[in-house]
Structure formats: C-alpha cells, structure tokens
N, C-alpha and C. Protein backbone atom coordinates (compact mmCIF):
# COMPACT_ATOMS: atom_id res chain seq x y z
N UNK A 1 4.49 39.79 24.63
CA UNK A 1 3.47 39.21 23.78
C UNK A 1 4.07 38.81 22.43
N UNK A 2 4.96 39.57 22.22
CA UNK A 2 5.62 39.22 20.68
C UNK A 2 6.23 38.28 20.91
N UNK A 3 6.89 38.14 21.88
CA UNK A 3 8.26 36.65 22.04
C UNK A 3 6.84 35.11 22.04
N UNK A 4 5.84 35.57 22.70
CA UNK A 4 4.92 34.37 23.16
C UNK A 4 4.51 34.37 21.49
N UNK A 5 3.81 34.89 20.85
CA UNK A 5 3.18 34.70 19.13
C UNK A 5 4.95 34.58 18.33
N UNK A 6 5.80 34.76 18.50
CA UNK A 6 6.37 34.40 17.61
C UNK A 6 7.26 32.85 17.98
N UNK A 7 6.84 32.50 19.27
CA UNK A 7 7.48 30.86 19.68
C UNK A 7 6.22 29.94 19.62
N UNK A 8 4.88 30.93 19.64
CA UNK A 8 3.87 29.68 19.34
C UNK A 8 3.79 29.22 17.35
N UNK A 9 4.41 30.25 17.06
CA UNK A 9 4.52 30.42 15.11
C UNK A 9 5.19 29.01 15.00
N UNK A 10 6.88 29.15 15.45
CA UNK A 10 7.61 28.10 15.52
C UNK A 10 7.09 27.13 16.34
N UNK A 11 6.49 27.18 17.05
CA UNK A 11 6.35 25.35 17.83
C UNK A 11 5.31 24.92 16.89
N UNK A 12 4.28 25.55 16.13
CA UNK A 12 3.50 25.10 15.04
C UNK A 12 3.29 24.97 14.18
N UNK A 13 4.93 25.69 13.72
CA UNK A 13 5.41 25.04 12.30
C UNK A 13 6.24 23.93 12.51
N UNK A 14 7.43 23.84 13.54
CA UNK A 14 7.36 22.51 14.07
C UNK A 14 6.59 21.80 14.14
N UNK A 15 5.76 21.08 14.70
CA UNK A 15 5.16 20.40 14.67
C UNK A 15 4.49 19.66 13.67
N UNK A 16 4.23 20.77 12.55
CA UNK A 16 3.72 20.38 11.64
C UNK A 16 4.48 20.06 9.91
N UNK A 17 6.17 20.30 10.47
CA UNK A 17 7.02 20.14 9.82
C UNK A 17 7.68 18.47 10.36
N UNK A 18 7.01 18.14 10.87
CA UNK A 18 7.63 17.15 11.59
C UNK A 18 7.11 15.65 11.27
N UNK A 19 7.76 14.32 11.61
CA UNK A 19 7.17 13.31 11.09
C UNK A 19 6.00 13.31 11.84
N UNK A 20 4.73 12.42 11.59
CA UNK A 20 3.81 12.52 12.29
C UNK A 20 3.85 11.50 13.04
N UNK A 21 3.83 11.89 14.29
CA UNK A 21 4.51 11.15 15.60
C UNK A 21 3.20 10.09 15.83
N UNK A 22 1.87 10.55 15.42
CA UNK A 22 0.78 9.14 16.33
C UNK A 22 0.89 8.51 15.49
N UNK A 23 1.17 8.66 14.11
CA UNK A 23 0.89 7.35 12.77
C UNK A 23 2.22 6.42 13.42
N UNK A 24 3.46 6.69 13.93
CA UNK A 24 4.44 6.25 14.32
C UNK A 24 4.43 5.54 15.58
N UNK A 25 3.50 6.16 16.74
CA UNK A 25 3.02 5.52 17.72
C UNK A 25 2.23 4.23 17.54
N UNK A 26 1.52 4.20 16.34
CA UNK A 26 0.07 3.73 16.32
C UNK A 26 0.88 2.58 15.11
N UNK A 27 2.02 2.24 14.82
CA UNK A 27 2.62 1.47 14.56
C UNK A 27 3.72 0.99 14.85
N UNK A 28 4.13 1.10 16.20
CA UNK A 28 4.98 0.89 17.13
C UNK A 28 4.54 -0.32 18.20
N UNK A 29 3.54 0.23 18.86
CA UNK A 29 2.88 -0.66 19.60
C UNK A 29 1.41 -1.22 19.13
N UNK A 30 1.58 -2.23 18.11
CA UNK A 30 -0.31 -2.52 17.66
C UNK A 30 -0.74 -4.22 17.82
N UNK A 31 -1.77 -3.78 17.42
CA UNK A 31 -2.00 -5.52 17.18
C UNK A 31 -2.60 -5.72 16.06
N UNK A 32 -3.01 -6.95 15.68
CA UNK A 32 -3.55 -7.22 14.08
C UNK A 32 -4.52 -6.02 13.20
N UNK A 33 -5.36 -5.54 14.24
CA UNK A 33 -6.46 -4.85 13.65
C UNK A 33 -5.88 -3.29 13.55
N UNK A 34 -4.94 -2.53 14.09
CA UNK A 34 -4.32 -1.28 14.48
C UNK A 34 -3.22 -1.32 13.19
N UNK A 35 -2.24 -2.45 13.05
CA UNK A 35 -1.27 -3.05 12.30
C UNK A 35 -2.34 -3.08 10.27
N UNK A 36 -3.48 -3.83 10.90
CA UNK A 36 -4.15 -3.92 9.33
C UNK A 36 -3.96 -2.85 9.08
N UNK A 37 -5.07 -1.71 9.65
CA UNK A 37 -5.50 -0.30 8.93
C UNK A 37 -4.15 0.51 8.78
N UNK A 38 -3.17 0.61 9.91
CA UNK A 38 -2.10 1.46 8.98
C UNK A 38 -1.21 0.97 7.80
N UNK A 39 -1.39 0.24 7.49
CA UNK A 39 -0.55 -0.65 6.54
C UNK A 39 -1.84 -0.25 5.47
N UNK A 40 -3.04 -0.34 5.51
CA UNK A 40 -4.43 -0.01 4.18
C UNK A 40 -3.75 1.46 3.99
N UNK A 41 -3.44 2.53 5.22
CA UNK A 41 -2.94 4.08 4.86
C UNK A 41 -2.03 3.58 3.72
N UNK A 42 -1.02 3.09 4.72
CA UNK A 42 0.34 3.23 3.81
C UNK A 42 -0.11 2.37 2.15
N UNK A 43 -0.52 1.44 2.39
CA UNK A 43 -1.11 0.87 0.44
C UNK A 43 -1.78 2.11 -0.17
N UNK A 44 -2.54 3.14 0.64
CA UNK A 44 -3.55 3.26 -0.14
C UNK A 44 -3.16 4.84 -0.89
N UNK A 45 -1.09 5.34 -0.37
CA UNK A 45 -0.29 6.33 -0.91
C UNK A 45 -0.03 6.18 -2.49
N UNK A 46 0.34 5.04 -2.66
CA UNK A 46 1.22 4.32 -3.69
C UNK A 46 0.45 4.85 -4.76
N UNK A 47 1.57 4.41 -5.79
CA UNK A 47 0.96 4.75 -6.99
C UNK A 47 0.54 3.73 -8.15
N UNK A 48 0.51 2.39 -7.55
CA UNK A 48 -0.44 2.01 -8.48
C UNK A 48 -1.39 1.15 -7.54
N UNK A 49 -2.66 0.95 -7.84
CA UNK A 49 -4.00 0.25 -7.54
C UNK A 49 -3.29 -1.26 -6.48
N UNK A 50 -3.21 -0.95 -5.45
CA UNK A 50 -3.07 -2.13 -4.72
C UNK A 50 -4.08 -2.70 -4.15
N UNK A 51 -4.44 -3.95 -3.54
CA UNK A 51 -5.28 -4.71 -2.58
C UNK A 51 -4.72 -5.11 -2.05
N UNK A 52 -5.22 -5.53 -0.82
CA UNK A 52 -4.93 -6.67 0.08
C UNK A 52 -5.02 -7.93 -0.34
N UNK A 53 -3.86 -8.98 -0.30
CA UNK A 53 -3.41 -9.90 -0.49
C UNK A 53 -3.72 -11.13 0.65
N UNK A 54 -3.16 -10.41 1.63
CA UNK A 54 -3.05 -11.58 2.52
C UNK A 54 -2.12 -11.23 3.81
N UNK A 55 -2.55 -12.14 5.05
CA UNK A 55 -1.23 -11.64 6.06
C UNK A 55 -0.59 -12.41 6.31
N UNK A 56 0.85 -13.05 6.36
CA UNK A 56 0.98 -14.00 7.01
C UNK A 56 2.13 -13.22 8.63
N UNK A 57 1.72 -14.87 9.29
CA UNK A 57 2.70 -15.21 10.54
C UNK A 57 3.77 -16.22 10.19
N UNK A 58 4.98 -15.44 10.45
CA UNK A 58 5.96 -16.90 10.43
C UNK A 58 6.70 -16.43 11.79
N UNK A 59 6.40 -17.90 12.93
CA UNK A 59 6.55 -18.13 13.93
C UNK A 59 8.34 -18.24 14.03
N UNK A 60 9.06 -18.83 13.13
CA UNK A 60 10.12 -18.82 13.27
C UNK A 60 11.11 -18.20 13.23
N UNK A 61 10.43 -16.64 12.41
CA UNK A 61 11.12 -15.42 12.97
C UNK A 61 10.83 -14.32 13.49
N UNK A 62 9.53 -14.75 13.93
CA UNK A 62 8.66 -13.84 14.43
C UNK A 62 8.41 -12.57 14.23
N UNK A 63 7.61 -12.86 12.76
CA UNK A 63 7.26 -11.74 11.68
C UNK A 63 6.08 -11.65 11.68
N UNK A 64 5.23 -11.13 11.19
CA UNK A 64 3.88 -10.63 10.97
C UNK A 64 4.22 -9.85 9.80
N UNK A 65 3.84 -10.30 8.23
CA UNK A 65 3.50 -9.75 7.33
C UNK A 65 2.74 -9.56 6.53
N UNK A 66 1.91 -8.04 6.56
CA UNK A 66 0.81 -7.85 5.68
C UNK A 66 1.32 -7.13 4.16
N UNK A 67 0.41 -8.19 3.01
CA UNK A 67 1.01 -8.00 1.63
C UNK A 67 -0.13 -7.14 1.16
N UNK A 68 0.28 -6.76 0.07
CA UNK A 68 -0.80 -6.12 -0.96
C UNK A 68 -0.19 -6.32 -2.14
N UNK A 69 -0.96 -6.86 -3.38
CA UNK A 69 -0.92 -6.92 -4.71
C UNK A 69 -1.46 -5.94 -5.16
N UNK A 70 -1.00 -5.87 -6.75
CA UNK A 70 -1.32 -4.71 -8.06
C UNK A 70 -2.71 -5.69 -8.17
N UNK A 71 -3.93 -4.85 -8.41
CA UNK A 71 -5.37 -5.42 -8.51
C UNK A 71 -5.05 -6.24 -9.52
N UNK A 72 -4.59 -6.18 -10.93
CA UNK A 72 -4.23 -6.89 -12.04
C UNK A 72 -4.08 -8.09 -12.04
N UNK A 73 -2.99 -8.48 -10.50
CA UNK A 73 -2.19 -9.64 -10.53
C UNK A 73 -3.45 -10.42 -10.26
N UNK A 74 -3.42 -11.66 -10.40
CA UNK A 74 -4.56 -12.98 -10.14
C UNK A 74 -4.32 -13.31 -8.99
N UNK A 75 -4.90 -14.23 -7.82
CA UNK A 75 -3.82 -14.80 -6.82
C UNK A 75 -3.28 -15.99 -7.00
N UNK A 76 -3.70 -16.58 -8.47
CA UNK A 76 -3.10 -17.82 -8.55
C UNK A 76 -1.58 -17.74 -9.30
N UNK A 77 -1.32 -16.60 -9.62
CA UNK A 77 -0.01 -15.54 -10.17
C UNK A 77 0.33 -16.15 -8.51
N UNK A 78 0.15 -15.09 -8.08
CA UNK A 78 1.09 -15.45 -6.64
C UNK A 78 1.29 -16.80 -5.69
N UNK A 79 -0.02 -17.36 -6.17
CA UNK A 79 0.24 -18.53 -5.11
C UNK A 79 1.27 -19.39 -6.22
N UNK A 80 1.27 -19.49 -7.59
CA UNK A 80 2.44 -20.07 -7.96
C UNK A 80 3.86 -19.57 -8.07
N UNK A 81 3.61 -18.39 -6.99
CA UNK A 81 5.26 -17.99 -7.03
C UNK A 81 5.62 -16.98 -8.24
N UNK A 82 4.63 -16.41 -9.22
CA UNK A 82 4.84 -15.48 -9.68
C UNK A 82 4.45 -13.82 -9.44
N UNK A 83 5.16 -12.90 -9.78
CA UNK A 83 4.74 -11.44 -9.99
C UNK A 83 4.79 -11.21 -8.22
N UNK A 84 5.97 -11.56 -7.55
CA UNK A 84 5.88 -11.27 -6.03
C UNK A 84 6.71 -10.12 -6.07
N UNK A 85 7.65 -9.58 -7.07
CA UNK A 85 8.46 -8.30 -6.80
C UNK A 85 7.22 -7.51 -7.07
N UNK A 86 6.17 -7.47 -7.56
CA UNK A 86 5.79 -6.42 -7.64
C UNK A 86 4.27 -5.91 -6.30
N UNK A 87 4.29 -6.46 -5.46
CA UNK A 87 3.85 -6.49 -4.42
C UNK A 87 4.58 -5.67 -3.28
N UNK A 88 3.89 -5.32 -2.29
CA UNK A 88 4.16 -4.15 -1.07
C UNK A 88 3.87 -5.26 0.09
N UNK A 89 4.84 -5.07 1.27
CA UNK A 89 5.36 -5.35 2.17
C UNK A 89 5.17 -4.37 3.26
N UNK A 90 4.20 -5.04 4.48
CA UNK A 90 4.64 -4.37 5.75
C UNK A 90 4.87 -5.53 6.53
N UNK A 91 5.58 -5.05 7.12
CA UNK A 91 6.48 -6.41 8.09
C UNK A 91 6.42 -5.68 9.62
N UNK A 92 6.01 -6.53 10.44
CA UNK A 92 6.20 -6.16 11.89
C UNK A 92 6.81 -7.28 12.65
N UNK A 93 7.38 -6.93 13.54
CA UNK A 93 8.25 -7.95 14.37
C UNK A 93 7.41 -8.23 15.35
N UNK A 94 6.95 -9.84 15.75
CA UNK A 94 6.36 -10.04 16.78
C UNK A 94 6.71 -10.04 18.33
N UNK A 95 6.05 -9.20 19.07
CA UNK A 95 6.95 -9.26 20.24
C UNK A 95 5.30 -9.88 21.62
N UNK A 96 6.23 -10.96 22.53
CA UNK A 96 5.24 -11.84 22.79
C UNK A 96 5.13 -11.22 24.61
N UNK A 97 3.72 -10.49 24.57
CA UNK A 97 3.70 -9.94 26.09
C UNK A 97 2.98 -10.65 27.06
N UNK A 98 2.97 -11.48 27.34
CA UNK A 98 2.26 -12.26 28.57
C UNK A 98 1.53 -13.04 27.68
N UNK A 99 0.72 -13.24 27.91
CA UNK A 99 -0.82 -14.18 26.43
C UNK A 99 -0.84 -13.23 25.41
N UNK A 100 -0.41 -12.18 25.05
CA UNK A 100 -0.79 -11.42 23.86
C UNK A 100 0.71 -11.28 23.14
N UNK A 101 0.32 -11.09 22.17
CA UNK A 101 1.26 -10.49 20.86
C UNK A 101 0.98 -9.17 20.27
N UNK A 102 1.97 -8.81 20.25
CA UNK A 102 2.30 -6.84 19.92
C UNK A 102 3.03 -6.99 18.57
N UNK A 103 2.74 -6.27 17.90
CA UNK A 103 3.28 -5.93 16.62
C UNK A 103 3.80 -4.85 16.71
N UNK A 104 5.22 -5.25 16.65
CA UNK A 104 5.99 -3.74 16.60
C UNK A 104 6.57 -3.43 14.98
N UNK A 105 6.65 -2.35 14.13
CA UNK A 105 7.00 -1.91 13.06
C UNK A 105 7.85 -2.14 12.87
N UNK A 106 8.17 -3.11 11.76
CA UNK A 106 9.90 -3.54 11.24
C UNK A 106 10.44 -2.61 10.06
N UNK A 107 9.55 -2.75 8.52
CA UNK A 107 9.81 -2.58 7.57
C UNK A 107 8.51 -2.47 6.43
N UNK A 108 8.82 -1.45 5.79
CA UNK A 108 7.81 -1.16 4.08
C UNK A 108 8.61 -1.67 3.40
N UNK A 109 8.53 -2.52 2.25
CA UNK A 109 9.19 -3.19 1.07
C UNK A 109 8.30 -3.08 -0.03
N UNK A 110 8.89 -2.64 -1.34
CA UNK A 110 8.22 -2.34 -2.51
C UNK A 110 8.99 -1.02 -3.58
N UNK A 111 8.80 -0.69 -4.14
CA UNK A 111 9.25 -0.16 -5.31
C UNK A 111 9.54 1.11 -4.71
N UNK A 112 10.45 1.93 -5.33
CA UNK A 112 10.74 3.49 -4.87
C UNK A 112 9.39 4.24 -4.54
N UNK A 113 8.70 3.72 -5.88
CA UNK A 113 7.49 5.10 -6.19
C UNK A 113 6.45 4.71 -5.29
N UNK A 114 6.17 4.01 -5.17
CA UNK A 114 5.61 3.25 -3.89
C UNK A 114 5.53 3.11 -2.47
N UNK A 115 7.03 3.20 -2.27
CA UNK A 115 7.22 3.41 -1.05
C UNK A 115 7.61 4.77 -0.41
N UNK A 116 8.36 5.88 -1.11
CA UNK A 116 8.55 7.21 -0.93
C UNK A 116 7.06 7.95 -0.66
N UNK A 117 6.20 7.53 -1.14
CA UNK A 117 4.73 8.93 -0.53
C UNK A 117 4.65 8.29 1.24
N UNK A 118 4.80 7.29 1.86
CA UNK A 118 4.56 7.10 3.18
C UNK A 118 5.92 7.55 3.90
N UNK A 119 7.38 7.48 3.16
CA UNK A 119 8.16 8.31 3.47
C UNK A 119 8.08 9.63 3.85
N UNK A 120 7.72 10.00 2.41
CA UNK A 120 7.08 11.51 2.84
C UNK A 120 6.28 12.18 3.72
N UNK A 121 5.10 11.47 3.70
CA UNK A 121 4.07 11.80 4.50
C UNK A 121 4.13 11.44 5.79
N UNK A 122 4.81 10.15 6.55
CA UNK A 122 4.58 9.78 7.56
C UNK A 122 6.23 10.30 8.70
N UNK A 123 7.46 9.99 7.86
CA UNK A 123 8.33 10.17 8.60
C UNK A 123 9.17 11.44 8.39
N UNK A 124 9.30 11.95 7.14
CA UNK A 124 9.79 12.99 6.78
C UNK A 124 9.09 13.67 5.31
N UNK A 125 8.33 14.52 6.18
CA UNK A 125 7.60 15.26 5.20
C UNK A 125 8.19 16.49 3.94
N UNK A 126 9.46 17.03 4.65
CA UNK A 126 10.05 17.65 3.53
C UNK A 126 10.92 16.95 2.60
N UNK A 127 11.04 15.78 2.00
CA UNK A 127 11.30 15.02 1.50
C UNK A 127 11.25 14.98 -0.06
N UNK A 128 12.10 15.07 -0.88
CA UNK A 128 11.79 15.36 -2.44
C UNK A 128 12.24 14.05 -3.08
N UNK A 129 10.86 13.66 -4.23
CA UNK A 129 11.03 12.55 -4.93
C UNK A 129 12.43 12.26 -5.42
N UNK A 130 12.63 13.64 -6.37
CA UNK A 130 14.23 13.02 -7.17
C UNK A 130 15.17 13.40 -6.03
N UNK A 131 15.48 14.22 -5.38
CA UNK A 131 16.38 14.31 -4.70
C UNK A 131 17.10 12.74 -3.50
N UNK A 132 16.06 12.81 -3.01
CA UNK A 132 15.85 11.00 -1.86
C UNK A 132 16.68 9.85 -2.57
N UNK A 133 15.94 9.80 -4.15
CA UNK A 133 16.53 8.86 -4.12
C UNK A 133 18.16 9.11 -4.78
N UNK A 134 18.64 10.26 -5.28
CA UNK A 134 20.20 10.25 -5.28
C UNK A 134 20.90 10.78 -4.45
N UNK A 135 20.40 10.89 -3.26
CA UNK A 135 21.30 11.40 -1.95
C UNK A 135 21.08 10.69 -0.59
N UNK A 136 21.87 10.08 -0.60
CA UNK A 136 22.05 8.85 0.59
C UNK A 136 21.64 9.96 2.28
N UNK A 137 21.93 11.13 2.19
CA UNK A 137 21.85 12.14 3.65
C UNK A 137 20.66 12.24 3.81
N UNK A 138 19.32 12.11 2.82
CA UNK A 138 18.76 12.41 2.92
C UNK A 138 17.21 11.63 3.58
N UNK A 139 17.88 9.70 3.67
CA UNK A 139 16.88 8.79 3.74
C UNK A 139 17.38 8.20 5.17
N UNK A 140 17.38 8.83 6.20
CA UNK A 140 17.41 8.95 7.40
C UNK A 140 16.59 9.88 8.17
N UNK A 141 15.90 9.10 9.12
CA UNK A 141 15.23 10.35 10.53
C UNK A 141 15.25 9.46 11.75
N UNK A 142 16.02 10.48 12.23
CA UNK A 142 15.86 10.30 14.06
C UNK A 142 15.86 11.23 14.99
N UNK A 143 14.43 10.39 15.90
CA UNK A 143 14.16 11.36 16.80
C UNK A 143 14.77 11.11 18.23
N UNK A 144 15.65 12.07 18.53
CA UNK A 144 15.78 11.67 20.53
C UNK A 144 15.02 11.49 21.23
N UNK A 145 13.79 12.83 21.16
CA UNK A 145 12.84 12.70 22.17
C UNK A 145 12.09 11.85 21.87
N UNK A 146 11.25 11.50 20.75
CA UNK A 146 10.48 10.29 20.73
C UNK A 146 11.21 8.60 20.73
N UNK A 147 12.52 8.63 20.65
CA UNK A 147 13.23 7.92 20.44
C UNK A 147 12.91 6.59 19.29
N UNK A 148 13.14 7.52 18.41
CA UNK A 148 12.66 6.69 16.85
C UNK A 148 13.82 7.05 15.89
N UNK A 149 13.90 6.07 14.77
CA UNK A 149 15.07 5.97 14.21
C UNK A 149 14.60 5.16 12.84
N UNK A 150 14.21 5.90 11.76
CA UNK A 150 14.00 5.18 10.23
C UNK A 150 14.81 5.41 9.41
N UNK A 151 14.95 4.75 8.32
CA UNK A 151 16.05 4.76 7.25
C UNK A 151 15.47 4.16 6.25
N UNK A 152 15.31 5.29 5.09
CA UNK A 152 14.75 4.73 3.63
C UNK A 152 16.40 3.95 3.00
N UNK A 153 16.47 3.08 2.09
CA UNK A 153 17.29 2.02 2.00
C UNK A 153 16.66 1.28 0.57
N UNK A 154 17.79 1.53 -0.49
CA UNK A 154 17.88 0.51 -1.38
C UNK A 154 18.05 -0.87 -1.26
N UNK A 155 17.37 -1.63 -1.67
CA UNK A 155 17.72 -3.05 -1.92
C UNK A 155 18.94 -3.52 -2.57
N UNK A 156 19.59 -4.65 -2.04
CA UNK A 156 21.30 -5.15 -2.36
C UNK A 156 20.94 -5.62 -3.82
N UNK A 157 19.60 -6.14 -4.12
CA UNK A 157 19.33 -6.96 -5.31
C UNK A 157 19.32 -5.98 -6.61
N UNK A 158 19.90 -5.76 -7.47
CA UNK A 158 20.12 -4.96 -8.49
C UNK A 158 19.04 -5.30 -9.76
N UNK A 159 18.42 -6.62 -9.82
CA UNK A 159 17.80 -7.12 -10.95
C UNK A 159 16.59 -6.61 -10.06
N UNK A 160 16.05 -6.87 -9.11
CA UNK A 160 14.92 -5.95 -8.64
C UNK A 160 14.89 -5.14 -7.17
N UNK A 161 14.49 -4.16 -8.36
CA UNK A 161 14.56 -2.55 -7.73
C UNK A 161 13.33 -2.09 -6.82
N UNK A 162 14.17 -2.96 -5.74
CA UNK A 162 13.51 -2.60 -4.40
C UNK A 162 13.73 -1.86 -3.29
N UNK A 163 13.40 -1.09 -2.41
CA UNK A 163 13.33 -0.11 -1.29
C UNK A 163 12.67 -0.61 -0.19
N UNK A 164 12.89 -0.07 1.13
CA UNK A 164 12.48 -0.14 1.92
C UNK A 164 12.80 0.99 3.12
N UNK A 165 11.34 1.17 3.51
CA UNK A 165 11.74 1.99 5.12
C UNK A 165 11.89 1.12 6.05
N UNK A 166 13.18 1.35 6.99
CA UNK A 166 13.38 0.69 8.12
C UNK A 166 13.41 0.78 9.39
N UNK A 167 13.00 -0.02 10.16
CA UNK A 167 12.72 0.81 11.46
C UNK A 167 14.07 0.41 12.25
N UNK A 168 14.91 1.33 12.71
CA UNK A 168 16.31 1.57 13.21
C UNK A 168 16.24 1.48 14.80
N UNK A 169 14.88 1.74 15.44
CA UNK A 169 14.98 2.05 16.37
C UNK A 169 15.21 0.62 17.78
C-alpha cells in the first residue's frame, strides 16, 4: 500500500509538473475557431492590455496568423505600417486535409514579458522569469512520449527585442 500512495504522489506531481499536454493538443491539430480561442488564452497572459487585431491567411506560405494589438494602438497606426513591433503573434502553419484546412502550431512572437507567462504556464511550468531569459538550457522542452518539441528563442534583430516560442516538432 505504501509503494501504491507513494507512486500515485509522484505520477501527480508529475503530471502536474508537467507542460499541459491538452492546451498543446488543442493547438496542434485546430481549426480557425479552436486556433482563435487559444491564441485569446495565450493574449490574455501578457502583460500589457492586448486585443484582437485581426487574422490573416497568406496562401503563399501557408500561414495562418492571428495578431493582437496594445488597446492604445489605433488601427490606422497599423494599417499604415506603424507600432507593429509592438504587437503579439500566433502563427500556425496551414496544413491542407482533403477539403479542409488544419492549423497546426508554428510560433508566439512578441516581447519577452509577453511571451514568457504562456511559456510558463503552457509548456514549462517551472520556468523562472530572470533566469530563462539568461540561460540558453533553459528555453527548450521535449517530449518523447507526446512527441513535442518547443524552444523559447531570441530574435536575430537586436533593434527590436523580440522572442518567440517555437514549435520544433
């Protein structure tokens, strides 16, 4: 009885130490409406006041991206091409199944502070703000058995300081 209560302790702190595998499912295989609402989760971590912006499709690389702006910004700011670094990014890769289209999870794009709470919360929950971002060991998770593979990731662009989670898998 002791070996059974002390492996059900660990399989349920596992578990609950663990990324959360349906938010990961449930953005793996979606479609527009499955794809909207986890992408509203992931906006609605951040730390400053986002909305929904807009989604687009670009057929030619077969992307699916849903934006969100800082409430502040205007949209005529954006539709002239201004204040777009400061906007959040979910990107899904379109994948085309018979007559339908599947949105599979590509990428979060947006600011550290921004993008680290869905880090945290969704793929690796023991995860520490300052630590993440000065230790490169630490912005990686992969799973065998679920066979998933993310990577938090600085942006090459140095004038703006951007991040992203990536889907590796």
């Amino acid at each position: 009885m002791k070996v059974f209560l002390t492996s059900s302790v660990f399989f349920i702190y596992t578990l609950a130490m663990a990324q959360d595998v349906s938010f990961i499912n449930s953005i793996s295989n979606a479609n527009r409406q499955t794809a909207r609402i986890a992408s509203d989760k992931i906006a609605s971590l951040t730390t400053l006041n986002y909305r929904f912006y807009k989604a687009v499709e670009q057929d030619s690389d077969s992307t699916y991206t849903i934006i969100y702006a800082p409430a502040e910004v205007a949209d005529a700011d954006l539709e002239a091409k201004k204040d777009w670094d400061e906007c959040l990014y979910v990107d899904f890769k379109l994948e085309q199944e018979g007559d339908s289209k599947e949105l599979r999870f590509s990428s979060i794009r947006g600011k550290y502070l921004d993008v680290f709470p869905a880090w945290k919360k969704y793929f690796k929950p023991k995860a520490h703000l300052e630590y993440t971002i000065t230790d490169p060991t630490s912005r990686e998770i992969a799973d065998n058995q679920h066979g998933y593979h993310f990577v938090l990731q600085e942006g090459e662009n140095p004038k703006i300081p951007r991040w992203s989670i990536v889907n590796k898998s």
